[in-house]
PDB file of N, CA and C in Angstrom:
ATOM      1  N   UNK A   1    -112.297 -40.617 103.648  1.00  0.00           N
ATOM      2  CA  UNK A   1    -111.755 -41.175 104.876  1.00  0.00           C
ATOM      3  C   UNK A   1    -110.224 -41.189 104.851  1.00  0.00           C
ATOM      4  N   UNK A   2    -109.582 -41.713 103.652  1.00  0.00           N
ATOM      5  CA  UNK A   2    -108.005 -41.191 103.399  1.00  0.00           C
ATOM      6  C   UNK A   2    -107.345 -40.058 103.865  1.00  0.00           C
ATOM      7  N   UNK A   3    -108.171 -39.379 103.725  1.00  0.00           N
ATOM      8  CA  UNK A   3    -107.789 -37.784 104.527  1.00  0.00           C
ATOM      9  C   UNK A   3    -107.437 -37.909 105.681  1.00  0.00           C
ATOM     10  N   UNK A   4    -108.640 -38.281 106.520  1.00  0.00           N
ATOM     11  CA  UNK A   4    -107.983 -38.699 107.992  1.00  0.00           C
ATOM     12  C   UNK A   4    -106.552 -39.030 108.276  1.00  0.00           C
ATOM     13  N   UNK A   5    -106.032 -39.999 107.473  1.00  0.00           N
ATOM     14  CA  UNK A   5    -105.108 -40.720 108.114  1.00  0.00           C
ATOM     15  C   UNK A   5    -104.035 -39.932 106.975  1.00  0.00           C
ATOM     16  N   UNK A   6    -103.403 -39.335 106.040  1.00  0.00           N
ATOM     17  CA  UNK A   6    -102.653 -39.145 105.320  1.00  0.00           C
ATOM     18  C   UNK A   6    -101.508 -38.586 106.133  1.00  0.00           C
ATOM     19  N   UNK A   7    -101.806 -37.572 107.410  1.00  0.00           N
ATOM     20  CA  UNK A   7    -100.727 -37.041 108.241  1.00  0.00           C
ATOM     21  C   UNK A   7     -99.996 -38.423 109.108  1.00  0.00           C
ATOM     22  N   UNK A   8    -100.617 -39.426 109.054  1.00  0.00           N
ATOM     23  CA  UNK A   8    -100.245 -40.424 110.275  1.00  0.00           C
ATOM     24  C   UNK A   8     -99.009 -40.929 109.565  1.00  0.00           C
ATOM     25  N   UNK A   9     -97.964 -40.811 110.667  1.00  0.00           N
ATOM     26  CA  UNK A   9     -96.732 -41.444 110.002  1.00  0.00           C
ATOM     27  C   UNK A   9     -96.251 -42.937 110.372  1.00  0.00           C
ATOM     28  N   UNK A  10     -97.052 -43.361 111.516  1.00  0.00           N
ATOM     29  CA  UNK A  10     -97.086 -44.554 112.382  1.00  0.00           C
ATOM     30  C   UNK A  10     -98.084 -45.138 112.767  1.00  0.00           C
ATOM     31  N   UNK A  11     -98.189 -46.738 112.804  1.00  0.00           N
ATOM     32  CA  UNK A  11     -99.180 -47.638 113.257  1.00  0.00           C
ATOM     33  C   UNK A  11     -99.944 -46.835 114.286  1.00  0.00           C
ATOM     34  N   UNK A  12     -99.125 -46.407 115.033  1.00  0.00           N
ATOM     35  CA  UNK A  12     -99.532 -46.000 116.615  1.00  0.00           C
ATOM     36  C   UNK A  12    -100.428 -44.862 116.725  1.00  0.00           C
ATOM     37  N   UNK A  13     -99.757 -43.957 115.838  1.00  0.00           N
ATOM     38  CA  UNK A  13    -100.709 -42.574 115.051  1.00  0.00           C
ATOM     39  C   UNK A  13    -102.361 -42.817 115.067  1.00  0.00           C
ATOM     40  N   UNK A  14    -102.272 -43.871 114.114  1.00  0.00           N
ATOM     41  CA  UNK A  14    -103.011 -44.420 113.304  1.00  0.00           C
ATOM     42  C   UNK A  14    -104.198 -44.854 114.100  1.00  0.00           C
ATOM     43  N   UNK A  15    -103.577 -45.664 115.116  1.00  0.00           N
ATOM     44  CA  UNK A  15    -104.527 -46.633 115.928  1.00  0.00           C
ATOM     45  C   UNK A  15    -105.445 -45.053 117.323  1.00  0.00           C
ATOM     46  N   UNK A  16    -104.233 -45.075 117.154  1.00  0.00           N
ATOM     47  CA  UNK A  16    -104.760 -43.522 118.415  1.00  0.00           C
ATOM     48  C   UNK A  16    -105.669 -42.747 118.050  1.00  0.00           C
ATOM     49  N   UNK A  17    -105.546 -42.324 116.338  1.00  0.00           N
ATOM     50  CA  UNK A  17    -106.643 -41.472 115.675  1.00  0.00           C
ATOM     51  C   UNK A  17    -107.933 -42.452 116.136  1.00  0.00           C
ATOM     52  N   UNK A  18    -108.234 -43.155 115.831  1.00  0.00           N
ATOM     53  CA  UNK A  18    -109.429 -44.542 115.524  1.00  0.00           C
ATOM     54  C   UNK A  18    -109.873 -44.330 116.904  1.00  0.00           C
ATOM     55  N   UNK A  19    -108.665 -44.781 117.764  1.00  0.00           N
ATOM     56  CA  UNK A  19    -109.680 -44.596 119.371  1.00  0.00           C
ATOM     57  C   UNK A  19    -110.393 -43.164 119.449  1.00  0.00           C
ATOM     58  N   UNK A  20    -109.581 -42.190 119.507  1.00  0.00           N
ATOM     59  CA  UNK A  20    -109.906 -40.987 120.261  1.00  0.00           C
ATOM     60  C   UNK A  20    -110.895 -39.966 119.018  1.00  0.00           C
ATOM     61  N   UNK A  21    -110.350 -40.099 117.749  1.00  0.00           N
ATOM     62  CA  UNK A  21    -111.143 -39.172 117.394  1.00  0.00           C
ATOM     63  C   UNK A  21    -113.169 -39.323 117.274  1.00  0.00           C
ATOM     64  N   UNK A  22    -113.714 -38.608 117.968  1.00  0.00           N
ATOM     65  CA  UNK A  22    -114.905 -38.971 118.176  1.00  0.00           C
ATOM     66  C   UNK A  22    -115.831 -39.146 116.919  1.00  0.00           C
ATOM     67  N   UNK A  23    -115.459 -38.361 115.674  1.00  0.00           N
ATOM     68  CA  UNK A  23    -115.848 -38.638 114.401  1.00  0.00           C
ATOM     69  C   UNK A  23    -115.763 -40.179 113.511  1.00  0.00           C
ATOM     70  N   UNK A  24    -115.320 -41.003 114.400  1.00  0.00           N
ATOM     71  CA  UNK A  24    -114.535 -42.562 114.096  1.00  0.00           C
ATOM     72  C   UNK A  24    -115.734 -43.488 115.090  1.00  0.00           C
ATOM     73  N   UNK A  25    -115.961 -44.264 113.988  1.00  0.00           N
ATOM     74  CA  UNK A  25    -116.539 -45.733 114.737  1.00  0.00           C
ATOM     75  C   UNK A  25    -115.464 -46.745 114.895  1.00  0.00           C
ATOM     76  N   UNK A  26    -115.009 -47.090 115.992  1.00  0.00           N
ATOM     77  CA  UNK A  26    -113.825 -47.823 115.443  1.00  0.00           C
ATOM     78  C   UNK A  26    -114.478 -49.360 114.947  1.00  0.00           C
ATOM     79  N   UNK A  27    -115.441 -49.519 115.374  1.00  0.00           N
ATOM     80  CA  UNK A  27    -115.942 -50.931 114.480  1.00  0.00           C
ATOM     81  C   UNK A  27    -116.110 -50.930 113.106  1.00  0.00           C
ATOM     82  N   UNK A  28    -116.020 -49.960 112.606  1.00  0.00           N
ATOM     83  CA  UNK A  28    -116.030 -50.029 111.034  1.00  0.00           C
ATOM     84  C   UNK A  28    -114.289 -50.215 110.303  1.00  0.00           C
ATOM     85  N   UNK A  29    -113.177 -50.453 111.728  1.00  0.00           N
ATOM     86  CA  UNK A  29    -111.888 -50.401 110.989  1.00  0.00           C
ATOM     87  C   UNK A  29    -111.432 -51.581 111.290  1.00  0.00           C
ATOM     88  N   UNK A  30    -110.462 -52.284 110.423  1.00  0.00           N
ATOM     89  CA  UNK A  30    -109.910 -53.471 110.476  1.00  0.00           C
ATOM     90  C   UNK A  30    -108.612 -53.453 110.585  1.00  0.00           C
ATOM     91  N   UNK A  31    -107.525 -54.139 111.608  1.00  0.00           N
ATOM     92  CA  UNK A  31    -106.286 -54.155 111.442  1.00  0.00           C
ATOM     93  C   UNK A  31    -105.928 -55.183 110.867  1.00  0.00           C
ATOM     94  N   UNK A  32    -104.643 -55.498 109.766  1.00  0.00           N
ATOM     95  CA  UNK A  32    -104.132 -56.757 109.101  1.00  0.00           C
ATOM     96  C   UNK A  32    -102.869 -56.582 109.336  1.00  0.00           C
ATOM     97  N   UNK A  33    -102.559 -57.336 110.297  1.00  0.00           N
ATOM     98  CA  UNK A  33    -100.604 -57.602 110.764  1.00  0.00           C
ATOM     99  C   UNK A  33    -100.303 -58.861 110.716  1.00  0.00           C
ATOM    100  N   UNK A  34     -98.990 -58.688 110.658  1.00  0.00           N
ATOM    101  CA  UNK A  34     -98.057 -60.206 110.471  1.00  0.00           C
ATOM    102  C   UNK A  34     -98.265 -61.401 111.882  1.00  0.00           C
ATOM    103  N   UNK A  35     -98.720 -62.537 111.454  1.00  0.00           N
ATOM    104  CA  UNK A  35     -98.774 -63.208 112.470  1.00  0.00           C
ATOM    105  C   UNK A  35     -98.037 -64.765 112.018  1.00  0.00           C
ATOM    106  N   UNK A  36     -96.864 -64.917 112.826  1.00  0.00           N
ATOM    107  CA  UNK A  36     -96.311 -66.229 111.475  1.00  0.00           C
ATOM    108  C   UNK A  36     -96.149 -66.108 110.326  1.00  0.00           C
ATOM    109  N   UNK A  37     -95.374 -65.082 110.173  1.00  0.00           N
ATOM    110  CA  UNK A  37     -95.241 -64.852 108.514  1.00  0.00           C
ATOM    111  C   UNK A  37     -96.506 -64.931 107.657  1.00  0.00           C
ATOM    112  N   UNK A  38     -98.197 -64.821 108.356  1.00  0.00           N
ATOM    113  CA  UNK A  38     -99.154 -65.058 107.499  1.00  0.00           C
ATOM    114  C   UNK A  38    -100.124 -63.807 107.938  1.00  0.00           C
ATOM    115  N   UNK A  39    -100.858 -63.005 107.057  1.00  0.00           N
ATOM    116  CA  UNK A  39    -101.323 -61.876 106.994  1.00  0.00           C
ATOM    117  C   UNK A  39    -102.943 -62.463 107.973  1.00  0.00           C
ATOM    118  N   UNK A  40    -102.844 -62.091 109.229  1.00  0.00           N
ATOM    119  CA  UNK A  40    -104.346 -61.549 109.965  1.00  0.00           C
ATOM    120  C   UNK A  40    -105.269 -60.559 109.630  1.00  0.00           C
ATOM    121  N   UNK A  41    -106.483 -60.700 110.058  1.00  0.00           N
ATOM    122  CA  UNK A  41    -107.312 -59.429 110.177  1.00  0.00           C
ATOM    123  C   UNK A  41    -108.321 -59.430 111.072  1.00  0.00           C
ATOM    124  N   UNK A  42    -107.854 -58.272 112.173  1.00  0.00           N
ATOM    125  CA  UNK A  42    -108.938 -58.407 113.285  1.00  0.00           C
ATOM    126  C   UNK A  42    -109.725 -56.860 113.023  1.00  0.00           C
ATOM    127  N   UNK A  43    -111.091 -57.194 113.557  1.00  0.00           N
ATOM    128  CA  UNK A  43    -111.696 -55.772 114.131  1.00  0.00           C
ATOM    129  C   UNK A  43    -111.014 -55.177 115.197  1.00  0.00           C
ATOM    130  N   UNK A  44    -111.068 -53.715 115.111  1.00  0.00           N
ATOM    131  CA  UNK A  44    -110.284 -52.716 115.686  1.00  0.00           C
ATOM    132  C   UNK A  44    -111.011 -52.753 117.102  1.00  0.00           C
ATOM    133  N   UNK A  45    -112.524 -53.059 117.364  1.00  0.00           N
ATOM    134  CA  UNK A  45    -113.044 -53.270 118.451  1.00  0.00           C
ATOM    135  C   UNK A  45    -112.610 -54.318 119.535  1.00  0.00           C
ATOM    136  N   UNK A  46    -111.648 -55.314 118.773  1.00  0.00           N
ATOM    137  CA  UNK A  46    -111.402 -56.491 119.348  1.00  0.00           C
ATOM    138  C   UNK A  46    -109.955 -56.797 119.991  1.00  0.00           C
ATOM    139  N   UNK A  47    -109.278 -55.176 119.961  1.00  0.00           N
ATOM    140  CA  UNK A  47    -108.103 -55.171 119.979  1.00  0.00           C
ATOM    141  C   UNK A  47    -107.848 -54.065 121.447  1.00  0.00           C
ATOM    142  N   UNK A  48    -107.097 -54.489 122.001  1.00  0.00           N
ATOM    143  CA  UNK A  48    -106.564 -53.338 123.545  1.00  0.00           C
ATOM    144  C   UNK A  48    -105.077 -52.422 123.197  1.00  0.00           C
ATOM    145  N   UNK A  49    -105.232 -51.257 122.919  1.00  0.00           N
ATOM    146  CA  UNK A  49    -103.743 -50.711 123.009  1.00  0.00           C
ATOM    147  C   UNK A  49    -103.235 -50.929 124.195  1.00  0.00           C
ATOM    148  N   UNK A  50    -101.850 -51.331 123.411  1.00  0.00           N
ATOM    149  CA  UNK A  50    -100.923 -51.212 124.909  1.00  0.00           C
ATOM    150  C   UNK A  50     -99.573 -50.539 124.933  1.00  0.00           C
ATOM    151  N   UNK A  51     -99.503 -49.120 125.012  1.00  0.00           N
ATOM    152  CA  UNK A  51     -98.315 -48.645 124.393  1.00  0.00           C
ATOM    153  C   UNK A  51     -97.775 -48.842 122.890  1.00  0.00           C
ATOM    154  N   UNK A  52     -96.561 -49.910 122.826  1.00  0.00           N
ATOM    155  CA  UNK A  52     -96.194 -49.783 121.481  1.00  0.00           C
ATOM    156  C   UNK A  52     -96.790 -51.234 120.897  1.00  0.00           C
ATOM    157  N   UNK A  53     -97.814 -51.903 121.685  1.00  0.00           N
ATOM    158  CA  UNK A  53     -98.343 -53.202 121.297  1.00  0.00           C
ATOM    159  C   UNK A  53    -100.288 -53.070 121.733  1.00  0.00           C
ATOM    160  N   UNK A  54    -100.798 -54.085 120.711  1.00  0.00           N
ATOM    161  CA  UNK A  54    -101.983 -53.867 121.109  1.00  0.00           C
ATOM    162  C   UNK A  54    -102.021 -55.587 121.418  1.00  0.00           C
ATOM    163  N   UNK A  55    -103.063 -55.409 122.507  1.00  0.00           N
ATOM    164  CA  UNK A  55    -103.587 -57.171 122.860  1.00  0.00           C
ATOM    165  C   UNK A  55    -104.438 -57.846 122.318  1.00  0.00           C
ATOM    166  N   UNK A  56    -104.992 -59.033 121.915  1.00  0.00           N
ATOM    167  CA  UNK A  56    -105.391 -59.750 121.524  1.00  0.00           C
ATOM    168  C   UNK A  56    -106.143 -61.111 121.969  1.00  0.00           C
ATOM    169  N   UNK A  57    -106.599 -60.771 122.989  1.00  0.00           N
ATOM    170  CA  UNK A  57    -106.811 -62.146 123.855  1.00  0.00           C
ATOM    171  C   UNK A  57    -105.946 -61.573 125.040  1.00  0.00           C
ATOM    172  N   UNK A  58    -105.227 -63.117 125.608  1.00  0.00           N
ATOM    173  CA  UNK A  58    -103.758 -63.209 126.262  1.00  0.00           C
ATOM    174  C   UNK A  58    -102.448 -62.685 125.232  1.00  0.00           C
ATOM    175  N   UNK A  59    -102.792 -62.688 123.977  1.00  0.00           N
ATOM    176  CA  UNK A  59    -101.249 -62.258 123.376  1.00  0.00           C
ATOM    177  C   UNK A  59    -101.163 -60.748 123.584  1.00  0.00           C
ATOM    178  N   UNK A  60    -100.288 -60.312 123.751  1.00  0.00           N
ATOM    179  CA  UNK A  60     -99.417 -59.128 123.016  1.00  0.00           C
ATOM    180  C   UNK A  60     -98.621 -58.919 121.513  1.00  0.00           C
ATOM    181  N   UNK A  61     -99.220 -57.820 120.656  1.00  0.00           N
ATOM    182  CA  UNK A  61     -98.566 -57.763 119.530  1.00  0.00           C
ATOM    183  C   UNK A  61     -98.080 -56.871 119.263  1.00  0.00           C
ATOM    184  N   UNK A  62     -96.248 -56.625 118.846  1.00  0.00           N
ATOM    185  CA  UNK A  62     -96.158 -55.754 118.430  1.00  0.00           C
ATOM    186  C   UNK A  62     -97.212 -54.450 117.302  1.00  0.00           C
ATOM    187  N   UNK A  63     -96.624 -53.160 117.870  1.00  0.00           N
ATOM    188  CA  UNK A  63     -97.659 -52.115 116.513  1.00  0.00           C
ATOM    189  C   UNK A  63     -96.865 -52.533 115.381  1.00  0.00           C
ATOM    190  N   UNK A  64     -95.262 -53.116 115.082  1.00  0.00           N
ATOM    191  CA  UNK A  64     -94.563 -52.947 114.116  1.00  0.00           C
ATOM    192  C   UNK A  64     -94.620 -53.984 112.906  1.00  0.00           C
ATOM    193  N   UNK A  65     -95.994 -55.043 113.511  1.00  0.00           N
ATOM    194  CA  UNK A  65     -96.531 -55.959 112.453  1.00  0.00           C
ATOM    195  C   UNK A  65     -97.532 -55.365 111.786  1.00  0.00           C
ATOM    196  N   UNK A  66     -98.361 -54.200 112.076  1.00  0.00           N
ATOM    197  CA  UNK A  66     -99.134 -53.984 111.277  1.00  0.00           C
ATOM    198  C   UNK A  66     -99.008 -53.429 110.067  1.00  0.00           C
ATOM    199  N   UNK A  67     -99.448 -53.802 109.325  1.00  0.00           N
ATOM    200  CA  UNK A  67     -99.453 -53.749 107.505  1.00  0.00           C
ATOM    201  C   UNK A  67    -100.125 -52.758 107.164  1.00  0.00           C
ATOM    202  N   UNK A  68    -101.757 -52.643 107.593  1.00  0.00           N
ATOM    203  CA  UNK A  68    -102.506 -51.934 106.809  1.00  0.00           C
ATOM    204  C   UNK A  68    -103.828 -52.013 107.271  1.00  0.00           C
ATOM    205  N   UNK A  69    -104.376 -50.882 107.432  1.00  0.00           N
ATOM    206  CA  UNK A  69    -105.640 -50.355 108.400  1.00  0.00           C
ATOM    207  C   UNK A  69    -106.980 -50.117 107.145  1.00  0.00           C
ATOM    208  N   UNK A  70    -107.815 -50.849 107.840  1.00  0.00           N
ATOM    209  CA  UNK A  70    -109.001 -50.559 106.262  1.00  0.00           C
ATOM    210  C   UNK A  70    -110.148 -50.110 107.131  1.00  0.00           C
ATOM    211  N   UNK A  71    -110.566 -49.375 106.389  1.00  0.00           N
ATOM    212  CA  UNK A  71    -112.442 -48.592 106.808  1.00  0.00           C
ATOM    213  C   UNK A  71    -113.541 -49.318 106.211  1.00  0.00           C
ATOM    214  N   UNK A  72    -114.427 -49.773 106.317  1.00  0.00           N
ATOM    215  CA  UNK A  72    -115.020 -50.847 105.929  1.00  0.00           C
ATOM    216  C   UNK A  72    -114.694 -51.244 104.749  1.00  0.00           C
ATOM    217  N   UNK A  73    -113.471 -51.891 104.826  1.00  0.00           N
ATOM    218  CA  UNK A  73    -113.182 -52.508 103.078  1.00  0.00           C
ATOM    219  C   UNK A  73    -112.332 -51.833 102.172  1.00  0.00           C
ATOM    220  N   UNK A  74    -112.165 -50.888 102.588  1.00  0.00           N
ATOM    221  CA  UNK A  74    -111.285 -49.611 102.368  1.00  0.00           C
ATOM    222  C   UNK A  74    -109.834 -48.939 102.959  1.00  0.00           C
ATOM    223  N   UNK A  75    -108.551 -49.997 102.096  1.00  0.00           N
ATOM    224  CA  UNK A  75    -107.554 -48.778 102.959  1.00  0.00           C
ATOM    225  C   UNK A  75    -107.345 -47.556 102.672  1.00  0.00           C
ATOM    226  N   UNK A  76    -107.275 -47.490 103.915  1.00  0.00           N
ATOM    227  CA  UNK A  76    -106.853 -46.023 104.560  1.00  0.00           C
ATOM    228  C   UNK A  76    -105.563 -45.992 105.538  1.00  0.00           C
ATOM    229  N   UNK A  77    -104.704 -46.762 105.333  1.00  0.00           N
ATOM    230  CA  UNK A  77    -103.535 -46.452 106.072  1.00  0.00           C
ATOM    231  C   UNK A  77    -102.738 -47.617 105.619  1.00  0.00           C
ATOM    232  N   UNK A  78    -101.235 -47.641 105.033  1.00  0.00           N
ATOM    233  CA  UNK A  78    -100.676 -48.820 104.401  1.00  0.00           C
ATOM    234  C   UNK A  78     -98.866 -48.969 105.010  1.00  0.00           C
ATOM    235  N   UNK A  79     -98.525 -49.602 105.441  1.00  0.00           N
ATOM    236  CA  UNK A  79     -97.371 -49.254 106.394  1.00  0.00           C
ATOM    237  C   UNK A  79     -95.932 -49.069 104.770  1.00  0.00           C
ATOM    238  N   UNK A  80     -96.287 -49.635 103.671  1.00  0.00           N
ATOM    239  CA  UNK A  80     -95.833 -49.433 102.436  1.00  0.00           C
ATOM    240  C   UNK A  80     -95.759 -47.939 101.916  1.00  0.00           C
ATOM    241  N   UNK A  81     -96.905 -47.219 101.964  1.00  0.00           N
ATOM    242  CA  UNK A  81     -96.659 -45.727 101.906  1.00  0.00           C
ATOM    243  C   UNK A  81     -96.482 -44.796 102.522  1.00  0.00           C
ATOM    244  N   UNK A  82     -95.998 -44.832 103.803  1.00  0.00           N
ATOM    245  CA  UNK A  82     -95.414 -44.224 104.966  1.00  0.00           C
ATOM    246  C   UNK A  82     -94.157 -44.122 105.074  1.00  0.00           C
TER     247      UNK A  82
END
């Protein structure tokens, strides 16, 4: 699954692969971004892109909090090795 994402140079990349590529469940991926200086983790199903932010409810979140994208349990995308 690393493979997938190794070309992605950005959150946004990242999140776009997950929606569109049809080979992707996106319920099997988890996003973990900064919320209050304290590390979240939502399902990727539970999240709305919105340009350079995805929604959350009523919030808007920057893409530039996200940390690190996992496949069931598994990262696969780390904003550290990019």
């Amino acid at each position: 699954m690393e493979e997938l994402f190794e070309k992605e140079i950005t959150e946004k990349d990242a999140l776009n692969r997950i929606k569109w590529d049809p080979r992707l469940n996106p319920r099997d991926f988890s996003i973990h971004y900064l919320d209050l200086n304290r590390l979240k983790e939502i399902n990727f199903s539970e999240i709305e892109l919105r340009g350079d932010f995805f929604r959350i409810g009523e919030s808007l979140v920057p893409m530039h909090r996200i940390r690190k994208i996992s496949w069931k349990g598994r990262v696969v995308w780390d904003k550290r090795s990019v």
